[in-house]
Protein backbone atom coordinates (compact mmCIF):
# COMPACT_ATOMS: atom_id res chain seq x y z
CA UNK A 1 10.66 -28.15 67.53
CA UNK A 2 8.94 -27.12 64.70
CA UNK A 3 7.84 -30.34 61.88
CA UNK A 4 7.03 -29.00 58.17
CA UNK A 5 5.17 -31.93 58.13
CA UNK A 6 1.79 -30.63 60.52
CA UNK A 7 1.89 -27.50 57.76
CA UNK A 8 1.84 -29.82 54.87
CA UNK A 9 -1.26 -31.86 56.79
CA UNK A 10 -2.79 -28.59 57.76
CA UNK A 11 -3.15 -27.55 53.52
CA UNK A 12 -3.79 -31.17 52.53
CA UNK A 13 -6.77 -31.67 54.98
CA UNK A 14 -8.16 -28.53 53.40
CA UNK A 15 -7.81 -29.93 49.96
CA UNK A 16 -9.85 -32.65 51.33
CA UNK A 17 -12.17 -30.58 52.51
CA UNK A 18 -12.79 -28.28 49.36
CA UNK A 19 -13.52 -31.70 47.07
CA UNK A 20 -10.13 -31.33 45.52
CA UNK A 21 -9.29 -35.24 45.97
CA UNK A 22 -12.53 -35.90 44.60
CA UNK A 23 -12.25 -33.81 41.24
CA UNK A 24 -11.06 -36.04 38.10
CA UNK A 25 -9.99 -32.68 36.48
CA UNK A 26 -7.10 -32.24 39.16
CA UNK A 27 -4.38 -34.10 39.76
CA UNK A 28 -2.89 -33.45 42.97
CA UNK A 29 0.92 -34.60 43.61
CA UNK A 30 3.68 -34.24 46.27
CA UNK A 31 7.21 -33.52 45.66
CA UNK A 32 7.15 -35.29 42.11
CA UNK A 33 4.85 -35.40 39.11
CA UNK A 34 3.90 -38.24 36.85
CA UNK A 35 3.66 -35.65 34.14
CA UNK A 36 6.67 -35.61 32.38
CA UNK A 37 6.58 -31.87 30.98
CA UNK A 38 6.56 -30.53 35.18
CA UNK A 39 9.52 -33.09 35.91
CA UNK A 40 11.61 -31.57 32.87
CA UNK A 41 10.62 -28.61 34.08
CA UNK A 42 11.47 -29.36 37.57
CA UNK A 43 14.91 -31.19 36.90
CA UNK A 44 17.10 -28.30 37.65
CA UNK A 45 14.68 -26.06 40.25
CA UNK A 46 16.69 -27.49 43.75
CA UNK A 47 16.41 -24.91 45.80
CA UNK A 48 19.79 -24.94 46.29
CA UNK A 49 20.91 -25.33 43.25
CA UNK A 50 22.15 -29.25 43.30
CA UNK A 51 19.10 -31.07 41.38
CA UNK A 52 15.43 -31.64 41.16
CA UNK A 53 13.15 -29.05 42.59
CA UNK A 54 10.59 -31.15 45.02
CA UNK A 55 7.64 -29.02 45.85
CA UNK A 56 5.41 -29.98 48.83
CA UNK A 57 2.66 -29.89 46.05
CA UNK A 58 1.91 -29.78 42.66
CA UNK A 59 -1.62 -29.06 41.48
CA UNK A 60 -2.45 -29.78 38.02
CA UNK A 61 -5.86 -27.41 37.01
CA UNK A 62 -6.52 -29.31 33.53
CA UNK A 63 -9.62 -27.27 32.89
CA UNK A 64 -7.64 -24.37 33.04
CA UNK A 65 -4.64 -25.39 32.34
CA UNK A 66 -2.49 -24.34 35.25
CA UNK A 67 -0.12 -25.66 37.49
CA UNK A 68 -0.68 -24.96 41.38
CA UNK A 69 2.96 -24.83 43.23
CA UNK A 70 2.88 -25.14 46.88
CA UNK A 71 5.80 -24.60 49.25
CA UNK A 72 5.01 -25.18 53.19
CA UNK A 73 7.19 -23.56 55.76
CA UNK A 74 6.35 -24.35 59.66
CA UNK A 75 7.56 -21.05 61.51
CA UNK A 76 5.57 -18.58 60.30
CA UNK A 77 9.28 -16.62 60.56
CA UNK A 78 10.31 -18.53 57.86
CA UNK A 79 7.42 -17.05 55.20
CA UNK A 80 9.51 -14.85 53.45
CA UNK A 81 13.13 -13.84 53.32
CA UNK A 82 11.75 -10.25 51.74
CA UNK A 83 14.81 -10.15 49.08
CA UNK A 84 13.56 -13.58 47.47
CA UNK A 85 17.41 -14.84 47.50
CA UNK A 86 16.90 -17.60 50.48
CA UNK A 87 14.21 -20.31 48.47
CA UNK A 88 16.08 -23.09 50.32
CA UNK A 89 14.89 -21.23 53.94
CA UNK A 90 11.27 -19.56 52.97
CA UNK A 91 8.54 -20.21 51.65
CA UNK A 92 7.75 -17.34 49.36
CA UNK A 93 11.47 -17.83 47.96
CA UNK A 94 11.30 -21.28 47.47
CA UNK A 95 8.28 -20.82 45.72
CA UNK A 96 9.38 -17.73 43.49
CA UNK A 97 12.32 -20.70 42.53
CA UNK A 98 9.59 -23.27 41.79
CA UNK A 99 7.18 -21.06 40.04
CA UNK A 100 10.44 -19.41 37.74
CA UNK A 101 11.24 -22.67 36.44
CA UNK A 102 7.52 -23.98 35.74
CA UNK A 103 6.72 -20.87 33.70
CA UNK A 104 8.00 -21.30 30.87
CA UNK A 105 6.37 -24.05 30.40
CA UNK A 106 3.04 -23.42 32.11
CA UNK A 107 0.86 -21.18 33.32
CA UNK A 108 1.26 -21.10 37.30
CA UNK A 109 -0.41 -19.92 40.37
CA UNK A 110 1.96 -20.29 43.32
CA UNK A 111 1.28 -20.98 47.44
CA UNK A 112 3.65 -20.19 50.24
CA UNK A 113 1.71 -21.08 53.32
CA UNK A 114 3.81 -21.13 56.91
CA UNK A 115 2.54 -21.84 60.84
CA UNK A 116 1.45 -25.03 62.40
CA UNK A 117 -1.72 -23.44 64.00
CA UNK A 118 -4.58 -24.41 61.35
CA UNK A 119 -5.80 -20.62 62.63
CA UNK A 120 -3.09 -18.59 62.45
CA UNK A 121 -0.99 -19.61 59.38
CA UNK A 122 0.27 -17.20 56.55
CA UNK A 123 -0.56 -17.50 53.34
CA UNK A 124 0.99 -15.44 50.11
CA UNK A 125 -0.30 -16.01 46.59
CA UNK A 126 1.23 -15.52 43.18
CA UNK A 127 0.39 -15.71 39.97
């Protein structure tokens, strides 16, 4: 059975590893923010369309004032639905969903990243 949650320890160990933890000028979040502008912004991005959109993370680039969106898939089937109409089952969709929402407010670069294999995942990036 595949667990979203190896994915989601897969992208966190590499923020680890790039200094990301480390670096005062990001904030780095899971499902929620502390900043209220992203949860007003958030409050009606469900992917399904029934309340609060909860990305796996949400990276705040204060220097450059953008938001990082990150939406973790583990079957590497489940990347992208290629119509961008499933964001509850793929990544890239759920993050399109995300991403729509936190635009108008911010400027945002968006993840989807899918496998459980630290060397064969897929990655798609958005800005």
């Amino acid at each position: 059975m595949k667990n979203e949650r190896i994915t989601e320890n897969i992208f966190r160990d590499l923020l680890r590893e790039k200094g990301y933890y480390d670096d005062k000028t990001i904030t780095i979040e899971e499902q929620s923010s502390s900043n209220f502008e992203i949860n007003k912004a958030l409050e009606k991005a469900s992917k399904k369309g029934t309340g609060k959109g909860k990305p796996e993370f949400i990276i705040n680039l204060k220097k450059e004032n953008i938001i990082l969106v990150v939406e973790c898939k583990s079957d590497t089937k489940r990347h992208s639905s290629g119509t961008l109409s499933k964001p509850a089952d793929y990544a890239v969709d759920g993050v399109f969903k995300y991403a729509k929402d936190l635009s108008k407010s911010f400027n945002v670069f968006s993840i989807a990243i899918s496998g459980e294999d630290k060397n064969n995942l897929e990655f798609s990036t958005f800005l």
